[in-house]
Protein backbone atom coordinates (compact mmCIF):
# COMPACT_ATOMS: atom_id res chain seq x y z
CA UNK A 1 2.70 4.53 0.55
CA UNK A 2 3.74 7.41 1.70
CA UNK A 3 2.35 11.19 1.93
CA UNK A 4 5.09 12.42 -0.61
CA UNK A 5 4.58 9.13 -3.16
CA UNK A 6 1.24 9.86 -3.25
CA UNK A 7 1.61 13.25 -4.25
CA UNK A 8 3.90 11.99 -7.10
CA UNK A 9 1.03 9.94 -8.72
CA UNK A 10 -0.97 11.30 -11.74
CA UNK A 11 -4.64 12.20 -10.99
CA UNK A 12 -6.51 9.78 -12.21
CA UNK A 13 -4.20 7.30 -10.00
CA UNK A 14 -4.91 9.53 -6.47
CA UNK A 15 -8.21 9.34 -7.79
CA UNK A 16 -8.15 5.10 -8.05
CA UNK A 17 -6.73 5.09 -4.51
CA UNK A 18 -8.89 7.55 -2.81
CA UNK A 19 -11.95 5.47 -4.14
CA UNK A 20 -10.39 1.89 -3.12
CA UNK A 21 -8.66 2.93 0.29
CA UNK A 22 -9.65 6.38 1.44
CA UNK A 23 -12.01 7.61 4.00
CA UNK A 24 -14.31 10.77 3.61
CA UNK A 25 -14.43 13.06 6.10
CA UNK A 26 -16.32 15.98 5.34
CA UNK A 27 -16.80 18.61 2.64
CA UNK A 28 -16.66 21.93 2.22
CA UNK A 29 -17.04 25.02 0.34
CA UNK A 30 -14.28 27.10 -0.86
CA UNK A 31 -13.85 30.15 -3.48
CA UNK A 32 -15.94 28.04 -6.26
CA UNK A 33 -14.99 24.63 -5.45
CA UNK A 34 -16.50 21.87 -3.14
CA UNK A 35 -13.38 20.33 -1.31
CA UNK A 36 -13.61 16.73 -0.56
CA UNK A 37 -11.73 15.88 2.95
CA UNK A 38 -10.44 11.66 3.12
CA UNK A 39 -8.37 10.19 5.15
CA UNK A 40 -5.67 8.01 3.51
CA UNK A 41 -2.99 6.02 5.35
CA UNK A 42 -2.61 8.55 7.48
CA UNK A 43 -2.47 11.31 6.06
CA UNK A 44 -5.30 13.70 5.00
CA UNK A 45 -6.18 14.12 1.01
CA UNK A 46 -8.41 17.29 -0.53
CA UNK A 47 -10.01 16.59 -3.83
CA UNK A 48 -11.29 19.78 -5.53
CA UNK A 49 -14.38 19.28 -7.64
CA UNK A 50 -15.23 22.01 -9.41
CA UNK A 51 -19.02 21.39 -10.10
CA UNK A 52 -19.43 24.37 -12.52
CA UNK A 53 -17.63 21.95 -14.83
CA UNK A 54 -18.46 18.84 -13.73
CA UNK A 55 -15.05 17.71 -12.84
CA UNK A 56 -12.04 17.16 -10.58
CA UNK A 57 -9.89 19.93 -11.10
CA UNK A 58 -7.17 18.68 -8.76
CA UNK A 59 -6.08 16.46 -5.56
CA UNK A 60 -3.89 17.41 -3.08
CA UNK A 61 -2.01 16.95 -0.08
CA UNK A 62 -3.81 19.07 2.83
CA UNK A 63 -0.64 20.98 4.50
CA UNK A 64 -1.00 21.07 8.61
CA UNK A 65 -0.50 24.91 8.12
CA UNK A 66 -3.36 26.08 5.64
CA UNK A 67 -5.96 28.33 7.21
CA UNK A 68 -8.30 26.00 5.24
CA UNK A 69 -8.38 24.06 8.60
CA UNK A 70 -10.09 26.34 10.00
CA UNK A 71 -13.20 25.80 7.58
CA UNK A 72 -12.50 21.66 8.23
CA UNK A 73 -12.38 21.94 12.10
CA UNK A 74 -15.41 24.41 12.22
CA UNK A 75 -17.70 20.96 11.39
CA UNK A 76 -15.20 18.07 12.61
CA UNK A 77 -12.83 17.51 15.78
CA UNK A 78 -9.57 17.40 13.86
CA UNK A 79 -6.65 15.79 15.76
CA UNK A 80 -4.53 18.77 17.60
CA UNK A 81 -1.61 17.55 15.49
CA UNK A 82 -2.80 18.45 12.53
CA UNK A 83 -4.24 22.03 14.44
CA UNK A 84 -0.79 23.24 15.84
């Protein structure tokens, strides 16, 4: 499966796949949310739990360019790939 089929699935399928086949990374913090990091197939996966409410508000695709890395590779060694 690719990056861009995964992206195409509903939720509660990412969700499915992440459990069965994913890896977790590490979590974080961000504007309200905890952000789950996993590894899947090769390509990484946030989930966005938003614990006010006690539920996943959404999963998505982490894009090489977000300055969310920065928050990731402050408490992991990230591959310089996915840095640059």
């Amino acid at each position: 499966m690719s990056s861009s089929e995964f992206a195409m699935l509903p939720l509660p399928e990412k969700i499915q796949l992440l459990y069965r086949e994913g890896t977790f990374v590490v979590a974080i913090r961000y504007y309200g949310y905890k952000i789950n990091l996993y590894l899947l197939k090769g390509f990484y996966v946030e989930v966005f739990y938003n614990h006010k409410l006690d539920k996943i508000d959404r999963i998505d695709l982490l894009p090489n360019s977000h300055t969310r890395l920065k928050f990731y590779s402050d408490q992991i060694s990230l591959p310089n790939d996915l840095l640059n």
